[in-house]
C-alpha atoms as a PDB file:
ATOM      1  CA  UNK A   1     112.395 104.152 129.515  1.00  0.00           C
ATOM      2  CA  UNK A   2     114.706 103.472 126.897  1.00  0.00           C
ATOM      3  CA  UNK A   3     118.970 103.420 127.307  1.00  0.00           C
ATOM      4  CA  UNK A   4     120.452 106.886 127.314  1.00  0.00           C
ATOM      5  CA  UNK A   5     124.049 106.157 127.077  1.00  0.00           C
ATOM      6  CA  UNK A   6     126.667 106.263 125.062  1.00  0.00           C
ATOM      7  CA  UNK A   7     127.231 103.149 123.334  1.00  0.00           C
ATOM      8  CA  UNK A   8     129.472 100.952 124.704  1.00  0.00           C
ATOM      9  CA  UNK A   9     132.543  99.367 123.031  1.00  0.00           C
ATOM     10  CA  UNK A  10     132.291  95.985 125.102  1.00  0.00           C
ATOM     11  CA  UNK A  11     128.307  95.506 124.163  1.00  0.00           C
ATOM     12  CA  UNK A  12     127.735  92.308 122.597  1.00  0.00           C
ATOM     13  CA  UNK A  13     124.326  92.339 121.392  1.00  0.00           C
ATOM     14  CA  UNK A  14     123.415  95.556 118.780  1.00  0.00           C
ATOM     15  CA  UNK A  15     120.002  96.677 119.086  1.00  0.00           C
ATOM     16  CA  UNK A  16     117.927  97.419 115.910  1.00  0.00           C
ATOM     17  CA  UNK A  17     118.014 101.110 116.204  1.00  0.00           C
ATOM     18  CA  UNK A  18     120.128 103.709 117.624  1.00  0.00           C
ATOM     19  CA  UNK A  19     118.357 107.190 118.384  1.00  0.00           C
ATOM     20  CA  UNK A  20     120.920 109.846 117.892  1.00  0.00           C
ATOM     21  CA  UNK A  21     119.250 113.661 118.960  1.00  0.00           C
ATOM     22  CA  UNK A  22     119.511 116.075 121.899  1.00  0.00           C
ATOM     23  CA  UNK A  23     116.999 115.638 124.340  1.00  0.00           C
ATOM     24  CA  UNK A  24     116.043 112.357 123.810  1.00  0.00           C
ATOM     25  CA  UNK A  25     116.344 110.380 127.092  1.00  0.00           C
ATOM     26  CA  UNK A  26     114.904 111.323 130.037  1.00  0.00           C
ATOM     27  CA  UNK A  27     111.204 112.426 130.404  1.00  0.00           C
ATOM     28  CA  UNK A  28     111.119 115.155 128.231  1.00  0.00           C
ATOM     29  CA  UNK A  29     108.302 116.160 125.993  1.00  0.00           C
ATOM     30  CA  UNK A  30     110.934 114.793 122.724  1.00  0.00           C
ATOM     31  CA  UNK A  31     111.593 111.889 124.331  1.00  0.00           C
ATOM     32  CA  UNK A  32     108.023 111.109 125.229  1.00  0.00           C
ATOM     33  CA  UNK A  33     107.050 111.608 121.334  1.00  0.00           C
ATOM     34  CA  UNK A  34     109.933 109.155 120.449  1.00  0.00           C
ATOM     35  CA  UNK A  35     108.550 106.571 122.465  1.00  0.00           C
ATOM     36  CA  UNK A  36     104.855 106.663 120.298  1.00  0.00           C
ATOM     37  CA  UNK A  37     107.012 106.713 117.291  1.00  0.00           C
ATOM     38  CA  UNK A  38     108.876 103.591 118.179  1.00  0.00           C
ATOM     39  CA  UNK A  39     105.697 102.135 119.233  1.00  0.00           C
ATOM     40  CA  UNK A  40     103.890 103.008 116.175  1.00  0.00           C
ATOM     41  CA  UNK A  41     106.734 101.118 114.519  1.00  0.00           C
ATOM     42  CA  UNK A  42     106.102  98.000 116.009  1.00  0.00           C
ATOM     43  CA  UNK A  43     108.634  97.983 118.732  1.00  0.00           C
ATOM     44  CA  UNK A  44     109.292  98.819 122.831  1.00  0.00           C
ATOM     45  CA  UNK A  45     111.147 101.846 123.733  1.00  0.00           C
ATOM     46  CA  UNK A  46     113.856  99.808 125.593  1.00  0.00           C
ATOM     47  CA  UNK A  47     114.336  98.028 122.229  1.00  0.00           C
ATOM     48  CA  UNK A  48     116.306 101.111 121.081  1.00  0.00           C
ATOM     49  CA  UNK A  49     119.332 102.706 122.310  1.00  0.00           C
ATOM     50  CA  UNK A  50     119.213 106.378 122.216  1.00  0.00           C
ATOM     51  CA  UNK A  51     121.589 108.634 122.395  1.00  0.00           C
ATOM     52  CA  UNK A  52     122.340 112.594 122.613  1.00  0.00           C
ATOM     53  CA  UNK A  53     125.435 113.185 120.779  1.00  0.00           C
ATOM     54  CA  UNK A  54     126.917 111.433 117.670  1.00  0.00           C
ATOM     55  CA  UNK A  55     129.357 108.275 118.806  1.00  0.00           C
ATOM     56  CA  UNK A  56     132.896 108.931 118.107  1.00  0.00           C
ATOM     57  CA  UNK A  57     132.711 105.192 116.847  1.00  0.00           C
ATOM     58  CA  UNK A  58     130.097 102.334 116.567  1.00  0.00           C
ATOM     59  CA  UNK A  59     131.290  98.880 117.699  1.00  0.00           C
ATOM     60  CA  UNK A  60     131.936  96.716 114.770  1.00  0.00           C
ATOM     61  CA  UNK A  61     131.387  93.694 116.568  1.00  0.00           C
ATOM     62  CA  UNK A  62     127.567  94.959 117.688  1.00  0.00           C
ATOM     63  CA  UNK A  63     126.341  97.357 115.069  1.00  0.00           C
ATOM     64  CA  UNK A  64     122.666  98.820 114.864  1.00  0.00           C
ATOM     65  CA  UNK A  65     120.680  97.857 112.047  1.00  0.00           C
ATOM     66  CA  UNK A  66     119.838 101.635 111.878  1.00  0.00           C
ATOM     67  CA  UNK A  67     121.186 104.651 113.187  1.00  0.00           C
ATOM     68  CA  UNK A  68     118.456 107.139 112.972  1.00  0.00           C
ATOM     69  CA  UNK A  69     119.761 110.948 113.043  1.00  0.00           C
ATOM     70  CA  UNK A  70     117.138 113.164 114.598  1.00  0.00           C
ATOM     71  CA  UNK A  71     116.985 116.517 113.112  1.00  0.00           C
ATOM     72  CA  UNK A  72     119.757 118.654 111.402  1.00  0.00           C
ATOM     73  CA  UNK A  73     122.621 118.966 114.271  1.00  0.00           C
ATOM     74  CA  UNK A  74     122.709 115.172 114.441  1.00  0.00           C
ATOM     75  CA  UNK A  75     122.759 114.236 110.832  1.00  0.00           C
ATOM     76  CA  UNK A  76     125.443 117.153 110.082  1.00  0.00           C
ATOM     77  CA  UNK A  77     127.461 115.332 113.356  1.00  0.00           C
ATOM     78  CA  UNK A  78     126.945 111.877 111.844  1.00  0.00           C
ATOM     79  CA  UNK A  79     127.641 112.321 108.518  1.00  0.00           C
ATOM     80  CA  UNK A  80     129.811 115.217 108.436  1.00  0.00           C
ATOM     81  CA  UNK A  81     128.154 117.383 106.101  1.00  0.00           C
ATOM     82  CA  UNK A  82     127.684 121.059 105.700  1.00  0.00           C
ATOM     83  CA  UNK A  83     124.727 120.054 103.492  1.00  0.00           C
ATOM     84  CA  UNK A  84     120.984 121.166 104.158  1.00  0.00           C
ATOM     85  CA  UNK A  85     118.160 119.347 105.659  1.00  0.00           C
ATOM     86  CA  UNK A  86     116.161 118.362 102.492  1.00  0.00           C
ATOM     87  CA  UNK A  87     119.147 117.191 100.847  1.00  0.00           C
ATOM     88  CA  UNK A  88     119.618 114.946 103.899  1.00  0.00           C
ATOM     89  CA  UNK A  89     115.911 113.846 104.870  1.00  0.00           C
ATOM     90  CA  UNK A  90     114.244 111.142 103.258  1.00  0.00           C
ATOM     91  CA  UNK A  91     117.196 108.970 102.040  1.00  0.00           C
ATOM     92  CA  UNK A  92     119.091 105.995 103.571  1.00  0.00           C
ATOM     93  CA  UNK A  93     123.677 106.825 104.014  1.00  0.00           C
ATOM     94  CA  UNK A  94     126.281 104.478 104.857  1.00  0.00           C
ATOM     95  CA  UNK A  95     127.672 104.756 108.441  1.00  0.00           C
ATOM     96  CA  UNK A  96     130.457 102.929 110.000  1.00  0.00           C
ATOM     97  CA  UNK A  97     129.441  99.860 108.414  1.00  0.00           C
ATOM     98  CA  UNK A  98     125.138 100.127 108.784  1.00  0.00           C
ATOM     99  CA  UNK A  99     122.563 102.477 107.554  1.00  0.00           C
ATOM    100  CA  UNK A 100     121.613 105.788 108.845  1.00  0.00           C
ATOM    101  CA  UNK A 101     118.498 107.447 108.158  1.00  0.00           C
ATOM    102  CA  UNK A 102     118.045 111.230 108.908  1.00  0.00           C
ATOM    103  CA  UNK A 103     114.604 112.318 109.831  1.00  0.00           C
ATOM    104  CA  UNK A 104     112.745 115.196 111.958  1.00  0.00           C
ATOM    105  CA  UNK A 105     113.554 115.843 115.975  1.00  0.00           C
ATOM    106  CA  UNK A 106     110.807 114.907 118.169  1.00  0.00           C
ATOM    107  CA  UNK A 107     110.787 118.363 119.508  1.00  0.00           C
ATOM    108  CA  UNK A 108     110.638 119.832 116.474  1.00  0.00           C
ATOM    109  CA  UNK A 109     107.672 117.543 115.154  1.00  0.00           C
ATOM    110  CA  UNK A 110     105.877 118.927 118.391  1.00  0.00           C
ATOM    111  CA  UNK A 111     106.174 122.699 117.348  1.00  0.00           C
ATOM    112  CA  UNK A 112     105.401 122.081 113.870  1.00  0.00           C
ATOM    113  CA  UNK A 113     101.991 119.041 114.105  1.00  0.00           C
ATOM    114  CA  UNK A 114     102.069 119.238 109.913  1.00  0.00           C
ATOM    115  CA  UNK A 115     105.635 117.540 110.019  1.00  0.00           C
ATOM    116  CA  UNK A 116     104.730 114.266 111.288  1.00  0.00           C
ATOM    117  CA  UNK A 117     102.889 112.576 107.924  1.00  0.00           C
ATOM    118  CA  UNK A 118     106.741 113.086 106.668  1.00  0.00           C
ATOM    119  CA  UNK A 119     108.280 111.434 109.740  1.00  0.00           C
ATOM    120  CA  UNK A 120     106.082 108.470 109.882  1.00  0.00           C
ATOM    121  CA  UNK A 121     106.824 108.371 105.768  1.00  0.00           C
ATOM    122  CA  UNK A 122     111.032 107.751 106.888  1.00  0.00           C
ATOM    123  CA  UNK A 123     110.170 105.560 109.914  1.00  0.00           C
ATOM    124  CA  UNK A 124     108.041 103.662 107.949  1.00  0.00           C
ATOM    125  CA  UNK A 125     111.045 103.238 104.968  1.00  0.00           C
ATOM    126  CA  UNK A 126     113.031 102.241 107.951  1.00  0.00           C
ATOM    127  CA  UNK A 127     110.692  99.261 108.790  1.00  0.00           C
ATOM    128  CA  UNK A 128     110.790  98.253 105.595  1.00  0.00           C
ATOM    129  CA  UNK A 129     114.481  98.190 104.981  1.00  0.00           C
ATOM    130  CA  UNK A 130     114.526  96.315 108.189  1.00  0.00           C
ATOM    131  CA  UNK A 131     112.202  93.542 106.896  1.00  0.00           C
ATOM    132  CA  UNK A 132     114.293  92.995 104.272  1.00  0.00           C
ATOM    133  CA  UNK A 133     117.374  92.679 106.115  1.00  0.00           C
ATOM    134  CA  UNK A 134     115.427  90.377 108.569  1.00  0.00           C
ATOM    135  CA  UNK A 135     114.679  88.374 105.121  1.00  0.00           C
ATOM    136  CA  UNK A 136     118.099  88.199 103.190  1.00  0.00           C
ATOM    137  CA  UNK A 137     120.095  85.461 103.465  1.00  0.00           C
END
């Protein structure tokens, strides 16, 4: 199972991607739906760090290639916005020095099937944004 806490201002080594949702870690049925996702992408679960609230701060000296925000109450937390889903969704933000990425919550990608197409669409920009930051100089 993948980390579940907070990120720590001593790590040394970032990982990739940072989860950021409620009810993510642990067994739940959202976390277990985050795990396929991450291994549709390519990766192991305990690749990512995942966490339930948004960090007060990311280390600078360790930062995520990715944060991904995981449904409305995380992205509004992260980026500190009033502004709505769909003007959120689908588009790539600074934060704290890296990229953040707001997409659907597990959960809600379980009550709602259709969803997922659009999910896989931003995971999939993800994966491609990190292959290119794998490739640049």
């Amino acid at each position: 199972m993948a980390k579940s806490a907070a990120i720590a201002p001593s790590a040394t080594a970032a990982p990739d991607l940072i989860f950021v949702g409620t009810g993510v870690t642990g067994g739940t049925a959202a976390a277990k739906l985050l795990d396929k996702m991450i291994e549709a992408m390519g990766m192991k679960p305990e690749q990512c760090l995942r966490i339930e609230t948004a960090p007060a701060a990311l280390n600078p000296n360790a930062l995520p290639k990715f944060v991904i925000a995981l449904g409305i109450n995380s992205a509004k937390a992260l980026l500190k916005t009033d502004k709505l889903f769909t003007e959120l969704r689908g588009r790539s933000f600074e934060y704290q020095g890296t990229k953040l990425r707001v997409t659907f919550h597990p959960a809600e990608l379980l009550e709602t099937p259709v969803l997922k197409r659009e999910a896989w669409a931003d995971l999939q920009a993800v994966m491609q944004e990190l292959v290119l930051a794998r490739k640049a100089p």
